[in-house]
N, C-alpha and C. Protein backbone atom coordinates (compact mmCIF):
# COMPACT_ATOMS: atom_id res chain seq x y z
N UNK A 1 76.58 1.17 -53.11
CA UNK A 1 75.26 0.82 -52.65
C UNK A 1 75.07 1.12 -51.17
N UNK A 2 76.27 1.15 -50.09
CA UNK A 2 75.93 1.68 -48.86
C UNK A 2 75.77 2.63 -48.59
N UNK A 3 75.83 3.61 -49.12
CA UNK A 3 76.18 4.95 -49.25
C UNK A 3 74.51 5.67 -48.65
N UNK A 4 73.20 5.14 -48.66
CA UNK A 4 72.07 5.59 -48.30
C UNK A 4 72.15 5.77 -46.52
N UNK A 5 70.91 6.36 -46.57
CA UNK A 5 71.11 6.52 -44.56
C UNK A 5 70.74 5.26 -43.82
N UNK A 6 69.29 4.43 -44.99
CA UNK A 6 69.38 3.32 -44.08
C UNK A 6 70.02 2.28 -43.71
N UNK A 7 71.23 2.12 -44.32
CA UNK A 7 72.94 1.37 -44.21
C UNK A 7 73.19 1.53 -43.10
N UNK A 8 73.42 2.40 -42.49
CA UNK A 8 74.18 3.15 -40.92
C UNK A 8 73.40 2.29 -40.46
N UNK A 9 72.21 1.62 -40.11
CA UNK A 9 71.55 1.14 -39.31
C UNK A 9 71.80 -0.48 -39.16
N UNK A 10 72.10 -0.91 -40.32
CA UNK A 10 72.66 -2.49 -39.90
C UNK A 10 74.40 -2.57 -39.91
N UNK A 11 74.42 -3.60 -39.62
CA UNK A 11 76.20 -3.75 -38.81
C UNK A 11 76.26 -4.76 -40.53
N UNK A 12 77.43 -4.68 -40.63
CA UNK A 12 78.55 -4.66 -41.76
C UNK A 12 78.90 -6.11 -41.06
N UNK A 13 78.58 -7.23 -42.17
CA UNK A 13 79.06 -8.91 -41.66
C UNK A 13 79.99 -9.40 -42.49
N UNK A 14 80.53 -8.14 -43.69
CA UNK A 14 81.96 -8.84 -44.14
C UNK A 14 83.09 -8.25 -43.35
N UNK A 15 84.39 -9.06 -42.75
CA UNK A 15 85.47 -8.73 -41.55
C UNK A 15 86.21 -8.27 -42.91
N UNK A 16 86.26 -7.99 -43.60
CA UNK A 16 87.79 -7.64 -44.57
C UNK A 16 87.14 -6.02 -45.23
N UNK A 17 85.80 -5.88 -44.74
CA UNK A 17 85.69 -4.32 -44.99
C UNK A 17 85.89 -3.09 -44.12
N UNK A 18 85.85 -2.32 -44.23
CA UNK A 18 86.47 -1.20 -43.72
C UNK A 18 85.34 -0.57 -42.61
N UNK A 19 84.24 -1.09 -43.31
CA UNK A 19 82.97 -0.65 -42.00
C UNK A 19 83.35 -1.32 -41.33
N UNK A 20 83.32 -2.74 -41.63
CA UNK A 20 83.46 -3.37 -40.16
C UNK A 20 84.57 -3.21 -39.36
N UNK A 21 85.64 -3.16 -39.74
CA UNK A 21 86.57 -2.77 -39.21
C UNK A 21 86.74 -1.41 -38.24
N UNK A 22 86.03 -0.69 -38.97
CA UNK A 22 85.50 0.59 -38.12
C UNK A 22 84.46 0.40 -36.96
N UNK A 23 83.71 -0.28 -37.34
CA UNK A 23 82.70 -0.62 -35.94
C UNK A 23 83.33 -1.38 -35.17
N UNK A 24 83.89 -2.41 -35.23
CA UNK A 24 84.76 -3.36 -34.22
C UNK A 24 85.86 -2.60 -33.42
N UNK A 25 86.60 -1.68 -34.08
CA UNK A 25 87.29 -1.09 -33.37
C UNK A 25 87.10 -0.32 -32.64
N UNK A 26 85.52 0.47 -33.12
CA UNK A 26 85.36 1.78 -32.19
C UNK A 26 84.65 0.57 -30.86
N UNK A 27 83.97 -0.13 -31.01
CA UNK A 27 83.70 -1.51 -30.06
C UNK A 27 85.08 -1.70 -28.93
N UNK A 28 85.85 -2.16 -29.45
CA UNK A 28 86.95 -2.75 -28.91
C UNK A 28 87.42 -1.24 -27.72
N UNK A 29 87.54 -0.36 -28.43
CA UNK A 29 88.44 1.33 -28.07
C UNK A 29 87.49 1.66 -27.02
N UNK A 30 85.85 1.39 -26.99
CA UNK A 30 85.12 1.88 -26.14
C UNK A 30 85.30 0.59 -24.75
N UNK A 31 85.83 -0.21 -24.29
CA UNK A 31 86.39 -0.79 -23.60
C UNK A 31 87.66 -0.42 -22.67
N UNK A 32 87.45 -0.41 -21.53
CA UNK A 32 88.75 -0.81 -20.58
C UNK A 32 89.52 -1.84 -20.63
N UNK A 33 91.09 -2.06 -20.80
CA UNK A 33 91.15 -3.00 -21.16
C UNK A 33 92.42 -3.25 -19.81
N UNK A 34 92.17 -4.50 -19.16
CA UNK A 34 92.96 -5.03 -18.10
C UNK A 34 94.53 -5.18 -18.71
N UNK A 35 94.66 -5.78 -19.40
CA UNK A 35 95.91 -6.52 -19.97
C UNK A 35 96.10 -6.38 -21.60
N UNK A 36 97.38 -7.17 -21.81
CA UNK A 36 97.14 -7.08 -23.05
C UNK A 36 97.94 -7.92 -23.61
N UNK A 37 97.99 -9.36 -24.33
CA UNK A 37 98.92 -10.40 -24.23
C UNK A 37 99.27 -10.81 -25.74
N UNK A 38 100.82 -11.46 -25.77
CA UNK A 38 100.80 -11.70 -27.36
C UNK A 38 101.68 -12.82 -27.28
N UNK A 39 101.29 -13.75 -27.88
CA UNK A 39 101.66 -15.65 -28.31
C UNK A 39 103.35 -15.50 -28.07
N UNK A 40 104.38 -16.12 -27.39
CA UNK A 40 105.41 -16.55 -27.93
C UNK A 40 106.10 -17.81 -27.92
N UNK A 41 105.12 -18.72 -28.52
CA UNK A 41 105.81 -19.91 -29.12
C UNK A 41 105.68 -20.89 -27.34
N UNK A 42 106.48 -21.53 -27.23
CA UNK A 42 106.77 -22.23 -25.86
C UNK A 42 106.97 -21.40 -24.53
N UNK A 43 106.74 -20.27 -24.57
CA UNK A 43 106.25 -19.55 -23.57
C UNK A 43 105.12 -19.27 -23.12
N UNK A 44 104.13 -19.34 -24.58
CA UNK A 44 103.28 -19.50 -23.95
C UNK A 44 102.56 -17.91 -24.32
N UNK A 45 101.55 -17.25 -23.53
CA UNK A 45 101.04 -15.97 -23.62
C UNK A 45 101.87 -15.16 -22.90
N UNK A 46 102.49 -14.08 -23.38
CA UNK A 46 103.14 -13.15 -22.37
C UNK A 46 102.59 -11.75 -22.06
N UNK A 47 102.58 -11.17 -21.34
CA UNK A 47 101.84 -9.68 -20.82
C UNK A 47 102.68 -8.72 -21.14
N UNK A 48 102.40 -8.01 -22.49
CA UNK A 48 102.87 -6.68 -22.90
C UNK A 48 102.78 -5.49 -22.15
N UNK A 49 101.35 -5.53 -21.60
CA UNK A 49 100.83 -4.30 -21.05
C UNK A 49 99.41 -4.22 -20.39
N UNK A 50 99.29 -3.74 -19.69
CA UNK A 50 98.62 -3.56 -18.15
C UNK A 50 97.93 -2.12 -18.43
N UNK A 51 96.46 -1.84 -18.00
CA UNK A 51 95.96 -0.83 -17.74
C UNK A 51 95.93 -0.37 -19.39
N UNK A 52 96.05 -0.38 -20.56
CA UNK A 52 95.83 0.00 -21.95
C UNK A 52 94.81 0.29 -22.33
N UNK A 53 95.05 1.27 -23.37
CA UNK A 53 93.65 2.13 -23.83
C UNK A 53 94.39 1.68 -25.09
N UNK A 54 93.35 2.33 -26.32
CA UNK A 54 93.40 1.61 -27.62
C UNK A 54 92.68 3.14 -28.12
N UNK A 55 93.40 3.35 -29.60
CA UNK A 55 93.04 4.95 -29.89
C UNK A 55 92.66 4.12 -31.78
N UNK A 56 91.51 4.51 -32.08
CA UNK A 56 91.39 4.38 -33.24
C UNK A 56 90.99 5.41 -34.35
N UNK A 57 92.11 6.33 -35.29
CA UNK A 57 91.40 6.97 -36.30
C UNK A 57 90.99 6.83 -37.48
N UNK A 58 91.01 7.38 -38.47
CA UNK A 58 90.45 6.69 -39.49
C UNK A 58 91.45 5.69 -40.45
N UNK A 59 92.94 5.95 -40.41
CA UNK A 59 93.88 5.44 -40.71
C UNK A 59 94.56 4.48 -40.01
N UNK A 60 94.77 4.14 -38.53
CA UNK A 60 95.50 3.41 -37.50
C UNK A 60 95.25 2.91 -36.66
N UNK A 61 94.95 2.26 -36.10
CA UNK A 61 95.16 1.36 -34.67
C UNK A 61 95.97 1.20 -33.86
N UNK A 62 95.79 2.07 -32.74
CA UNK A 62 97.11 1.99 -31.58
C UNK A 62 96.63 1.31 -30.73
N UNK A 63 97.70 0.60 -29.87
CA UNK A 63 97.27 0.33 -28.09
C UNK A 63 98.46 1.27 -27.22
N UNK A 64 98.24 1.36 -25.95
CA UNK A 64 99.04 2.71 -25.34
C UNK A 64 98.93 1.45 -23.93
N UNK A 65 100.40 1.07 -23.42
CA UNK A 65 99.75 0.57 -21.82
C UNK A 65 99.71 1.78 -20.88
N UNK A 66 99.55 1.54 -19.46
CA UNK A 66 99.01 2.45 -18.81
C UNK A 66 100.01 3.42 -18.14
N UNK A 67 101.38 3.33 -18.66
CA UNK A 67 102.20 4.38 -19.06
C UNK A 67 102.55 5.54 -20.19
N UNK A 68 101.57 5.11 -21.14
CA UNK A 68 101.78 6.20 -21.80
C UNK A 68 102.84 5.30 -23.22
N UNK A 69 103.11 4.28 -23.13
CA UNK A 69 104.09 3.72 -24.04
C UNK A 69 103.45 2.80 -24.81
N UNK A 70 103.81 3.19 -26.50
CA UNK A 70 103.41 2.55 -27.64
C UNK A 70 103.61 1.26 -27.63
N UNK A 71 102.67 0.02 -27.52
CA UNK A 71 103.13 -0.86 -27.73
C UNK A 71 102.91 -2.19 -28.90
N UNK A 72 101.63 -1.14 -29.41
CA UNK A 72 101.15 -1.77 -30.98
C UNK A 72 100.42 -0.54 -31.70
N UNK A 73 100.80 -0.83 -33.03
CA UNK A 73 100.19 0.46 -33.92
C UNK A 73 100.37 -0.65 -35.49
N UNK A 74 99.17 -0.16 -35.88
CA UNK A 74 98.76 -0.89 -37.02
C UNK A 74 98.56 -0.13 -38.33
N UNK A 75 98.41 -0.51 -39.11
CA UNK A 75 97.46 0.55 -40.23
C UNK A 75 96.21 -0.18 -40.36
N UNK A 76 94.94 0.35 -40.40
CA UNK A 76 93.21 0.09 -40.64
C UNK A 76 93.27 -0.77 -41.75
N UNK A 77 93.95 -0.93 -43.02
CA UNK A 77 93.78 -1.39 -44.16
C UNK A 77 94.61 -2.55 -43.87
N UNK A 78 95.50 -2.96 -42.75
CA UNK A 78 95.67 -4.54 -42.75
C UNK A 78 95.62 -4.98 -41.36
N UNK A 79 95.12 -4.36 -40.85
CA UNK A 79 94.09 -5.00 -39.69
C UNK A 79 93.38 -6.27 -39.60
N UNK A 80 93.18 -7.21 -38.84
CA UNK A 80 92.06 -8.14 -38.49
C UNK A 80 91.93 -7.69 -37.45
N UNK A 81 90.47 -7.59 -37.08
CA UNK A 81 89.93 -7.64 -35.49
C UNK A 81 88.61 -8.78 -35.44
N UNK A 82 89.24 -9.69 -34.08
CA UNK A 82 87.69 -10.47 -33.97
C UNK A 82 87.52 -10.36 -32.44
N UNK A 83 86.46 -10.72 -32.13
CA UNK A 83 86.13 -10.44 -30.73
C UNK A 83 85.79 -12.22 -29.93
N UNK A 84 86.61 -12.19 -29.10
CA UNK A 84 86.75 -13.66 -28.14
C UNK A 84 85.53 -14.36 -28.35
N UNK A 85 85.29 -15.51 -28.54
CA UNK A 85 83.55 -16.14 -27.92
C UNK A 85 82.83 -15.73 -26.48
N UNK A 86 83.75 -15.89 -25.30
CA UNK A 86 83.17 -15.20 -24.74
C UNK A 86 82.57 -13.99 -24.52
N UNK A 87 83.65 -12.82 -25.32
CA UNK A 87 83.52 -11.56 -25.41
C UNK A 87 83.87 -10.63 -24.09
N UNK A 88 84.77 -11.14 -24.06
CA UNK A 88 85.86 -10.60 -22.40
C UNK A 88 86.97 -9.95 -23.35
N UNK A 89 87.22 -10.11 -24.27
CA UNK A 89 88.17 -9.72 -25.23
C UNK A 89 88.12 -9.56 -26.61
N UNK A 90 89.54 -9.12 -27.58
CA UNK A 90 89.59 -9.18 -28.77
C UNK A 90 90.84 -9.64 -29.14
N UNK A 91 91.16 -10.04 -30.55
CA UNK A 91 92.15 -10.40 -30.92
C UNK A 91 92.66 -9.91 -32.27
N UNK A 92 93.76 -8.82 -32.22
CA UNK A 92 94.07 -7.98 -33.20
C UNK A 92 95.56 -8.65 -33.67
N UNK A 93 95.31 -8.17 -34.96
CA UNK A 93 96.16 -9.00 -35.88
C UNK A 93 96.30 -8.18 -37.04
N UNK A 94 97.46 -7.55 -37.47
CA UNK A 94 98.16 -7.01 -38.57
C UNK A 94 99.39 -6.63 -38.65
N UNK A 95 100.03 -5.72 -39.30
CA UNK A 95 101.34 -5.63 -39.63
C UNK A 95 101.75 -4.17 -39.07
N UNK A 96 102.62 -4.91 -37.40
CA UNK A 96 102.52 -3.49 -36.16
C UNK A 96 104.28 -2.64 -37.15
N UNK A 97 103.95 -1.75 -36.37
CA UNK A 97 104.66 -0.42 -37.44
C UNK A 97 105.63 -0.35 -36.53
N UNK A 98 105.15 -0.72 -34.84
CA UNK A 98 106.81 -0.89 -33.87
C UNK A 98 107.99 -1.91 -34.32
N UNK A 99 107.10 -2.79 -34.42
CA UNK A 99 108.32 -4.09 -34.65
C UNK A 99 108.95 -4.40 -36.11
N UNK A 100 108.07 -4.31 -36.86
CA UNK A 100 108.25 -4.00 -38.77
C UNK A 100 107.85 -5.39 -39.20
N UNK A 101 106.95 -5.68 -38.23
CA UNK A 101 106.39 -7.24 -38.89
C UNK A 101 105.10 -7.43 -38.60
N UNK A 102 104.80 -8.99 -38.81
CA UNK A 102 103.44 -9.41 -38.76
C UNK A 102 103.48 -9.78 -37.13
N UNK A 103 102.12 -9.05 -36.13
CA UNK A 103 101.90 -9.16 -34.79
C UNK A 103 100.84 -9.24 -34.87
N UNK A 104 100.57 -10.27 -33.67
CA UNK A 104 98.88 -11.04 -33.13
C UNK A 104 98.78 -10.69 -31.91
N UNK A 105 97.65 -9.35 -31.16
CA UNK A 105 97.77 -9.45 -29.55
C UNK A 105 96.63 -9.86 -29.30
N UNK A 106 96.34 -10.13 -28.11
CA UNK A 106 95.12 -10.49 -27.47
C UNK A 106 94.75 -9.23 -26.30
N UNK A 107 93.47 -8.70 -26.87
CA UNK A 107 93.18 -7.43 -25.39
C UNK A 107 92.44 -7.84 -24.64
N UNK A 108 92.66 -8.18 -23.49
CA UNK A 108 91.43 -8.85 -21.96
C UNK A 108 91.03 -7.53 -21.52
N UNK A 109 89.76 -7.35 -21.48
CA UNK A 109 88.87 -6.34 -21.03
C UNK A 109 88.88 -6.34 -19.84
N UNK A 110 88.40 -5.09 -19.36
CA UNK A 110 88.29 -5.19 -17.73
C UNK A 110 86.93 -5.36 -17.57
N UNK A 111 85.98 -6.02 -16.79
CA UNK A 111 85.08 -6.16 -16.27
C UNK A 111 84.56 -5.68 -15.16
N UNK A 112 83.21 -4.76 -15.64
CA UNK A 112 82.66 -4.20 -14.81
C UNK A 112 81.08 -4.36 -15.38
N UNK A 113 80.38 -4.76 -13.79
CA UNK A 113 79.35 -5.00 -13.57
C UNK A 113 78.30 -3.60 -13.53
């Protein structure tokens, strides 16, 4: 049923479909992103990576920090992406292909006026 042209024009409000997932990410990817942080227990938030860009194709989800080094890669089909309340950020969540498990990061945007 989405498949018509006037579809393209409203945004996709189920998170477990693939549009949305596609719009959130190209959202998220069109962002600078300051930092990039992920939960560890009684530590607290720790800083993976600094200066990161985020590459999304139709299959994957990467983040890259600002060396050039892989530090999350996902597959699209078990992805979560939601975007902060404030909307200074996002919070990605699926099963990263570096580590061989289930990973939650948090991306802080850079802000510009």
């Amino acid at each position: 049923m989405g498949d018509g042209w006037f579809f393209r024009y409203i945004k996709s409000k189920n998170a477990n479909s693939m549009r949305y997932k596609r719009e959130l990410a190209d959202k998220i990817c069109g962002h600078g992103m300051k930092y990039v942080t992920e939960a560890k227990g009684e530590q607290g938030d720790v800083v993976i990576g600094r200066d990161c860009t985020c590459r999304c194709d139709g299959t994957s989800f990467s983040v890259t920090d600002g060396n050039g080094a892989l530090i999350y890669k996902a597959p699209m089909a078990t992805i979560k992406l939601f975007e902060l309340m404030s909307l200074d950020g996002a919070v990605i969540n699926g099963d990263d292909e570096i580590t061989g498990g289930q990973r939650e990061i948090t991306a802080h945007y850079s802000y510009y006026r």
